[in-house]
Protein backbone atom coordinates (compact mmCIF):
# COMPACT_ATOMS: atom_id res chain seq x y z
CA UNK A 1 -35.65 -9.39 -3.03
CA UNK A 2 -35.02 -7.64 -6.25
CA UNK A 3 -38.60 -6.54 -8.20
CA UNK A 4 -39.81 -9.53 -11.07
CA UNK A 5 -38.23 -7.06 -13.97
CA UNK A 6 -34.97 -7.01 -12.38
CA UNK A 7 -35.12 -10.95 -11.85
CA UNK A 8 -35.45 -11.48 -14.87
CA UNK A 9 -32.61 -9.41 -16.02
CA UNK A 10 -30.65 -11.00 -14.07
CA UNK A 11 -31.54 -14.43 -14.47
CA UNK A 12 -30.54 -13.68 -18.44
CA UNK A 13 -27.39 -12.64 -17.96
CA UNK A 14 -26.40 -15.59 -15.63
CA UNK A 15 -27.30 -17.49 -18.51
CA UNK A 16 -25.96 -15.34 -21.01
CA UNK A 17 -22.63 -15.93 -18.98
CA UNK A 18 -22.86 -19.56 -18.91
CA UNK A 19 -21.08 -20.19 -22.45
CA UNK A 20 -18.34 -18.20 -21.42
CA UNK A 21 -18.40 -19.78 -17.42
CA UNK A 22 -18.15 -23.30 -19.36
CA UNK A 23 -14.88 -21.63 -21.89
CA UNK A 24 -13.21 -20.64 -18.71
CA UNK A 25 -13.72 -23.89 -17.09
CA UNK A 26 -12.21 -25.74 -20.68
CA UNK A 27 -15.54 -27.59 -21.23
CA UNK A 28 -16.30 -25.57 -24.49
CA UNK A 29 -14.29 -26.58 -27.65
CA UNK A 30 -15.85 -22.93 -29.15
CA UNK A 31 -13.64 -20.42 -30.70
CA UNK A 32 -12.86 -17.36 -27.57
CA UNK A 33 -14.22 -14.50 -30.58
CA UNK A 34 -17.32 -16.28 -30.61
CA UNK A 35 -18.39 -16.67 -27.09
CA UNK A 36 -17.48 -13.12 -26.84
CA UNK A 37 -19.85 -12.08 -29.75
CA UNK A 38 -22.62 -13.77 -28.12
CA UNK A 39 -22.22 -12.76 -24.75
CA UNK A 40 -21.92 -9.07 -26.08
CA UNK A 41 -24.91 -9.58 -28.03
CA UNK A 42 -27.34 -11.07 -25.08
CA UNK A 43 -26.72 -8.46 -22.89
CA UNK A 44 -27.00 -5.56 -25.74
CA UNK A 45 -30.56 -7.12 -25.20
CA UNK A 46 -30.73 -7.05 -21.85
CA UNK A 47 -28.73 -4.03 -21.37
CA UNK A 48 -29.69 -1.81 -24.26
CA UNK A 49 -28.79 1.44 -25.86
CA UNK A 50 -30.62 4.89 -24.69
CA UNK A 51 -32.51 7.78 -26.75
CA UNK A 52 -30.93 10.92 -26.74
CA UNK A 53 -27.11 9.86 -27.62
CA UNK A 54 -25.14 7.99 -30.97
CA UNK A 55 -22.74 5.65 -30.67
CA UNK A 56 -20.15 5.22 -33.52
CA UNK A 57 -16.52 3.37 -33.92
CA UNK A 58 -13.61 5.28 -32.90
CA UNK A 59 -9.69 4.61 -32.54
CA UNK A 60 -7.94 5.59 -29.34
CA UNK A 61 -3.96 4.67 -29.35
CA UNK A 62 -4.60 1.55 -31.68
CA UNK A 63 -7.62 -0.31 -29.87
CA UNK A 64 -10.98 0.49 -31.16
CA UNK A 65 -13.37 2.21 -28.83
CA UNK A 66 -17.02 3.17 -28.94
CA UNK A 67 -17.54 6.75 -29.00
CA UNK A 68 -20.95 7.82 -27.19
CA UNK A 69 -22.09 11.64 -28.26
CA UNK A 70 -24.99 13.60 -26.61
CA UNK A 71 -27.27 15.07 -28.10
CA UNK A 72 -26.19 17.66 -25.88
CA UNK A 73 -22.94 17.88 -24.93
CA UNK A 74 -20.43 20.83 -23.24
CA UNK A 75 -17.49 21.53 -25.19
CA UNK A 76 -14.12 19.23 -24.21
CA UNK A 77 -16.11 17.06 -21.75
CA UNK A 78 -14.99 13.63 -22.12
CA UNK A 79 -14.90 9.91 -20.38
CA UNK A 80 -13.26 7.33 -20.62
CA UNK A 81 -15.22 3.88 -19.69
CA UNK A 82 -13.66 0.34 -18.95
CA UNK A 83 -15.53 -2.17 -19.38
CA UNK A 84 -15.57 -5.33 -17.33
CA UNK A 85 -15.47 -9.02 -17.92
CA UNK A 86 -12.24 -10.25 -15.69
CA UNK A 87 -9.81 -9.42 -18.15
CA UNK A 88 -11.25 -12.35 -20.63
CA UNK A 89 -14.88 -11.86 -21.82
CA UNK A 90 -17.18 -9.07 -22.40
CA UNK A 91 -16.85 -5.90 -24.56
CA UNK A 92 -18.26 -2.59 -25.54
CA UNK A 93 -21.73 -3.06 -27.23
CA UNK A 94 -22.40 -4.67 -23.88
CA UNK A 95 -22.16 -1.16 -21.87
CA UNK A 96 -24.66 0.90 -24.35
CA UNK A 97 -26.78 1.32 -21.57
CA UNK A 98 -24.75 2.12 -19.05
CA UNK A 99 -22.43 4.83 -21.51
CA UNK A 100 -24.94 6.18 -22.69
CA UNK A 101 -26.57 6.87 -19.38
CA UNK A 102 -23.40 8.94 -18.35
CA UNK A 103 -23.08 10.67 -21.33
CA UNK A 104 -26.45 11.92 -21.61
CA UNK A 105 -26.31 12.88 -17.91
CA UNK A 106 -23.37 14.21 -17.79
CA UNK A 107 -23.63 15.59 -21.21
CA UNK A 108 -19.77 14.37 -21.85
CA UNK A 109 -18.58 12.63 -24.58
CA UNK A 110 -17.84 8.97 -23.70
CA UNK A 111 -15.06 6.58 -25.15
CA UNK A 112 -15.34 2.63 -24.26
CA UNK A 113 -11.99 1.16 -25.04
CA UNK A 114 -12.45 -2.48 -26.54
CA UNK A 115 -9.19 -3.63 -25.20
CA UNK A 116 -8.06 -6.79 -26.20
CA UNK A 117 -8.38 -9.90 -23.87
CA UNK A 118 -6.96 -13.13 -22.04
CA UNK A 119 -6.00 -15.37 -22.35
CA UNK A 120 -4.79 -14.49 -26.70
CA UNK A 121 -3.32 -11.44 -25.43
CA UNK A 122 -2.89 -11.98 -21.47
CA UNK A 123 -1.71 -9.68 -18.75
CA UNK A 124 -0.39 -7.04 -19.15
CA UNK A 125 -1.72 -6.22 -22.57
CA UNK A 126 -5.67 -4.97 -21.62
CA UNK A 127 -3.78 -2.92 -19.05
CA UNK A 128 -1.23 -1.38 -21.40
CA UNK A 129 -4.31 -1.06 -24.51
CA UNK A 130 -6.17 1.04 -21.68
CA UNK A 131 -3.23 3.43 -20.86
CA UNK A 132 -2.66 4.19 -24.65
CA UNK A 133 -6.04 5.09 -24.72
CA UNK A 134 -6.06 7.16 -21.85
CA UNK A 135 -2.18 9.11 -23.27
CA UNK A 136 -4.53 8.95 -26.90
CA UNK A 137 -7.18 11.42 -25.53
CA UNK A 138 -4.43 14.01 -23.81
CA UNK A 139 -2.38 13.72 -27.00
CA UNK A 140 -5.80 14.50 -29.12
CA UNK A 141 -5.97 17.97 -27.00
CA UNK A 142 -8.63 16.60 -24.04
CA UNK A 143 -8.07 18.78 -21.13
CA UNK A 144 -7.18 16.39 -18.37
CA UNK A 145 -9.24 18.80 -15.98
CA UNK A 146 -12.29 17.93 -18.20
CA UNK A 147 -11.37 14.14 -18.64
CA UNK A 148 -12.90 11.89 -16.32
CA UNK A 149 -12.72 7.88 -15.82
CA UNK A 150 -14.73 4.90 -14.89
CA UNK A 151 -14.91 1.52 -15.01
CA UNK A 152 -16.43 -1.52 -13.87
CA UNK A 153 -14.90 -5.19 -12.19
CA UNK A 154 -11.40 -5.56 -14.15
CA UNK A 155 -12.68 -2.11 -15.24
CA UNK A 156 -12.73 -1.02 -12.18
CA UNK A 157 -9.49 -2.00 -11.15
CA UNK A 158 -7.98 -1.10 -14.13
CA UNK A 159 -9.22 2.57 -13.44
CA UNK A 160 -7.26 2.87 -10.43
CA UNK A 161 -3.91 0.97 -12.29
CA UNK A 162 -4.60 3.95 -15.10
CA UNK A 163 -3.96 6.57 -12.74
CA UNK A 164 -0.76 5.12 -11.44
CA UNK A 165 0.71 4.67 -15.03
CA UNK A 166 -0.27 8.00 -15.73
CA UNK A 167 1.42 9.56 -12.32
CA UNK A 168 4.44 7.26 -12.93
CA UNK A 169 4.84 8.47 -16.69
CA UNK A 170 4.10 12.12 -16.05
CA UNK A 171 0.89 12.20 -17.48
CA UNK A 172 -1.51 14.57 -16.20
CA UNK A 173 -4.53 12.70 -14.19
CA UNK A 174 -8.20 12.88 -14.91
CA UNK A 175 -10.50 15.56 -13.09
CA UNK A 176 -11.90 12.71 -11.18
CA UNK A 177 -12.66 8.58 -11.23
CA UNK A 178 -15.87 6.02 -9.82
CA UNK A 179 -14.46 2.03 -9.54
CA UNK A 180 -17.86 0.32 -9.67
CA UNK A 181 -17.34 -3.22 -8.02
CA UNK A 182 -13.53 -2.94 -8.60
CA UNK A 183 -11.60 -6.64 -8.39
CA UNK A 184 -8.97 -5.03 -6.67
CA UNK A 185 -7.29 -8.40 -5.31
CA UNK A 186 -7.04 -11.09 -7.24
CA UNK A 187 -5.94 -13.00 -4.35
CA UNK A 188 -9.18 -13.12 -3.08
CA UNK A 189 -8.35 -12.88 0.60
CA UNK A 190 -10.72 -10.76 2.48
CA UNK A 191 -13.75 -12.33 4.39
CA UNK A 192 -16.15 -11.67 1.83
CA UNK A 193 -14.70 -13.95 -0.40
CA UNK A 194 -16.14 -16.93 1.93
CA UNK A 195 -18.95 -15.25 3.67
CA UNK A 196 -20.11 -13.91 0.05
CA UNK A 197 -19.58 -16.71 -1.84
CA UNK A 198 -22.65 -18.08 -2.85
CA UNK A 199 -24.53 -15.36 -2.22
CA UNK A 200 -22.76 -13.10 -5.21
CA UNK A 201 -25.73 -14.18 -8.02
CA UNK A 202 -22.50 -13.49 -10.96
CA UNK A 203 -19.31 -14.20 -9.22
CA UNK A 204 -18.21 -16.98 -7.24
CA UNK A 205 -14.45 -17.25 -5.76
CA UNK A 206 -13.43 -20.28 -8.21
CA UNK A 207 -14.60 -18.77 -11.35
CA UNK A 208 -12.45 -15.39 -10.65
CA UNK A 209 -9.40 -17.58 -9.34
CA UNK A 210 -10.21 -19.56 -13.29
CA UNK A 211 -10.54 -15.92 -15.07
CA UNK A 212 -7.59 -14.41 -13.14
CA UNK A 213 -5.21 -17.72 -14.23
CA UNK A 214 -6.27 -16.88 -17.59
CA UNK A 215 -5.29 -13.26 -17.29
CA UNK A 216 -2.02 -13.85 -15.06
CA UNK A 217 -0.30 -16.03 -17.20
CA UNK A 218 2.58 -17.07 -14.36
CA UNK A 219 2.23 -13.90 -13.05
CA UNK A 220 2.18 -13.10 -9.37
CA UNK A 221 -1.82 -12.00 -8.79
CA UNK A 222 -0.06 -9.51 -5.85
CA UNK A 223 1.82 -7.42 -8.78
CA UNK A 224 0.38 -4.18 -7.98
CA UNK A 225 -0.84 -3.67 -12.25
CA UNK A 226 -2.74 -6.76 -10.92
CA UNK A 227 -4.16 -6.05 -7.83
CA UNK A 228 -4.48 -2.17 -6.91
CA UNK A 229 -4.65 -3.19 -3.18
CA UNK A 230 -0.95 -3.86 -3.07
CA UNK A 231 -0.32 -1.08 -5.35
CA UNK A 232 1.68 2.54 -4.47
CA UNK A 233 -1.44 5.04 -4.99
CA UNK A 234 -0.38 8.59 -3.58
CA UNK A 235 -1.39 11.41 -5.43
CA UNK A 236 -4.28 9.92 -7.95
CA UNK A 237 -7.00 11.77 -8.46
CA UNK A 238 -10.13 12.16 -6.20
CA UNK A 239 -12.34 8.55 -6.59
CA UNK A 240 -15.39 7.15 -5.79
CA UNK A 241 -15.26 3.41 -4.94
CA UNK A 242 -19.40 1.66 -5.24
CA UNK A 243 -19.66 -2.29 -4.37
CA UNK A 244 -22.74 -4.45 -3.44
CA UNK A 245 -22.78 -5.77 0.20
CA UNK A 246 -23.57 -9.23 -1.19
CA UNK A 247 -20.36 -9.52 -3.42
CA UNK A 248 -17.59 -11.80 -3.01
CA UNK A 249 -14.89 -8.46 -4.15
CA UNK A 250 -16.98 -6.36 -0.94
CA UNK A 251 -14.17 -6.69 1.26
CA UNK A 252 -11.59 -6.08 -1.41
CA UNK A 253 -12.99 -2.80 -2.40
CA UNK A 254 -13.12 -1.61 1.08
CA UNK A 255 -9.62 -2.57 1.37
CA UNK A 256 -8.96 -0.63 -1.84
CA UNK A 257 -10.68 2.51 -0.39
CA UNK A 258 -8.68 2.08 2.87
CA UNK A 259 -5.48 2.00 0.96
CA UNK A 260 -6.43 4.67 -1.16
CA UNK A 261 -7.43 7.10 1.89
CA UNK A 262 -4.49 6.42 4.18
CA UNK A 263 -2.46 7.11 0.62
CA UNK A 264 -4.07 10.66 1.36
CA UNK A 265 -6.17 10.39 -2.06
CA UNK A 266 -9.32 11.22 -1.74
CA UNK A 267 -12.19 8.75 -1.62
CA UNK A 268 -15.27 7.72 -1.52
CA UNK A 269 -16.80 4.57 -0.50
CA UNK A 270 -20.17 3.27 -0.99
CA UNK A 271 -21.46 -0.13 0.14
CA UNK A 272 -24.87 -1.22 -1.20
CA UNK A 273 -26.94 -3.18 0.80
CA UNK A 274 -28.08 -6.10 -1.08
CA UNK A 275 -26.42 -5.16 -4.34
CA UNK A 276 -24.61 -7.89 -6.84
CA UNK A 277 -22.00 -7.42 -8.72
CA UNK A 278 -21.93 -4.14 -11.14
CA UNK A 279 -25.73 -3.42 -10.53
CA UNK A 280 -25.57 -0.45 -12.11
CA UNK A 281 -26.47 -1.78 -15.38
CA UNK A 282 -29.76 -1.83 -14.39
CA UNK A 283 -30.31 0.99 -14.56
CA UNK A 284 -33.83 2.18 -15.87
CA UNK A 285 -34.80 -0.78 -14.11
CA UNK A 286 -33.43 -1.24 -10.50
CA UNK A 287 -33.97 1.87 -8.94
CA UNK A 288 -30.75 0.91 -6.71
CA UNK A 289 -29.15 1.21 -9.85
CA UNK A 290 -30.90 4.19 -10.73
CA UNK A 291 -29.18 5.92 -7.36
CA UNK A 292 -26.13 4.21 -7.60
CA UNK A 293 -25.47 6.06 -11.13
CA UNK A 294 -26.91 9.51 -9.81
CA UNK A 295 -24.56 9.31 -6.96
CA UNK A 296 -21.47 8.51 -9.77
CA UNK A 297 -22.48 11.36 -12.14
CA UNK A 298 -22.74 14.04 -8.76
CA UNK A 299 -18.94 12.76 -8.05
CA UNK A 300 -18.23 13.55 -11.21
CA UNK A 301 -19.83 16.24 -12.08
CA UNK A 302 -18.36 18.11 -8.78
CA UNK A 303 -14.83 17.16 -9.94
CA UNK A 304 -16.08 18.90 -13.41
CA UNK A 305 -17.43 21.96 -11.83
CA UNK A 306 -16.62 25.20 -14.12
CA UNK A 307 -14.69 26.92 -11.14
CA UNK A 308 -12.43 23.73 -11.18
CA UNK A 309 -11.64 24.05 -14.88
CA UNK A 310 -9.21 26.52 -16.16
């Protein structure tokens, strides 16, 4: 049972999602920009920005971004965060908290792409704004041995689709990457999708098979850009895979780590007991959260380590 605090955190953003849940569902004759705005503006509320950082707009290969800065930061260090939402809602002034948290921590700077979204600009365009991003930071001069990635949900997938553009263009790859509750398979067909279902407080199996329609567009939800579990993923960099044990995408991610081991990449994967779906924004809250983000930024700070950085 999660502490009152957290409850009620989480209680808000199930309704803060509920606009959007009724949008996806077509029972909402509301304009797609607004129920963005609003959802992005609740959970800047419930999520909200940290002391010790700025956050200011920035352009990264045409899509804006947020651009998190220390107040202490080393010299070249750089992220680059994807947000989540399923490819169709949320947005950057919803991750304050969490940016800003591995910023500060990791005293890097940190870029949230605000890609655009489903279903106005369906698959693969949030995939494609992300990888301009990503060849936008190399071509500004970021050291790829000092660039880093995460991301969360489609975020999370999206991290490990990043990589393989970037390997298949001949892109140098990021010092290291964390997937927090990646949906790797928009299929939906490991176990937990009906032994979790229910139990996942923010994602139930219809609503993703509804968001991933939206984001598919006709196409296939096993194309690999799609769904990283039926993806080719040799040689990506080292990455650290974190899911809930009560989420509907548990047995996905575990899949995706699988796939990504026997690829010989090397991973890491944590299952939280008890954990929903991209906890980690609790943090300063939820000390689960709190660990889950400690355990990220030691990932990535060993990938970062001076003697690893020419």
């Amino acid at each position: 049972m999660l502490p009152d605090n957290a409850q009620t955190v989480l209680e808000g953003w199930i309704k803060a999602a509920g606009p959007v849940v009724n949008k996806v569902y077509g029972q909402s004759g509301a304009d797609w920009k607004d129920v963005r705005a609003d959802y992005v503006k609740q959970l800047d509320t419930l999520f909200p920005a940290v002391e010790g950082v700025t956050y200011a707009e920035a352009d990264l290969g045409g899509s804006g971004a947020m651009l998190v800065t220390p107040e202490e930061a080393i010299d070249g260090r750089v992220m680059l965060y994807i947000h989540g939402g399923g490819y169709v809602h949320g947005g950057v002034d919803a991750y304050r908290g969490l940016t800003g948290r591995y910023a500060y921590a990791l005293k890097a700077k940190v870029y949230a792409v605000d890609y655009r979204q489903a279903p106005e600009f369906p698959f693969p365009t949030p995939i494609d704004d992300v990888f301009q991003a990503y060849r936008s930071l190399l071509e500004q001069g970021v050291n790829p041995r000092s660039l880093i990635i995460s991301g969360d949900s489609a975020g999370g997938a999206m991290v490990v689709t990043l990589m393989r553009k970037a390997r298949n263009a001949g892109l140098a790859l990021p010092a290291a990457a964390v997937a927090i509750s990646p949906w790797a398979d928009l299929t939906h067909s490991g176990a937990s999708a009906k032994t979790r279902d229910g139990l996942d407080p923010l994602c139930s199996v219809a609503f993703l098979n509804q968001l991933a329609r939206s984001f598919l567009a006709g196409e296939l939800p096993t194309h690999p850009d799609a769904s990283p579990v039926f993806a080719d993923v040799h040689g990506l960099s080292p990455t650290l895979i974190q899911v809930g044990e009560n989420e509907v995408m548990l047995s996905d991610a575990i899949r995706l780590a699988s796939h990504m081991s026997e690829s010989r990449v090397r991973t890491t994967l944590e299952v939280w007991p008890e954990m929903f779906h991209v906890w980690h924004l609790f943090a300063g809250i939820l000390p689960e959260a709190d660990q889950a983000l400690r355990n990220a930024i030691r990932f990535l700070e060993d990938a970062l380590a001076p003697t690893n950085i020419d």
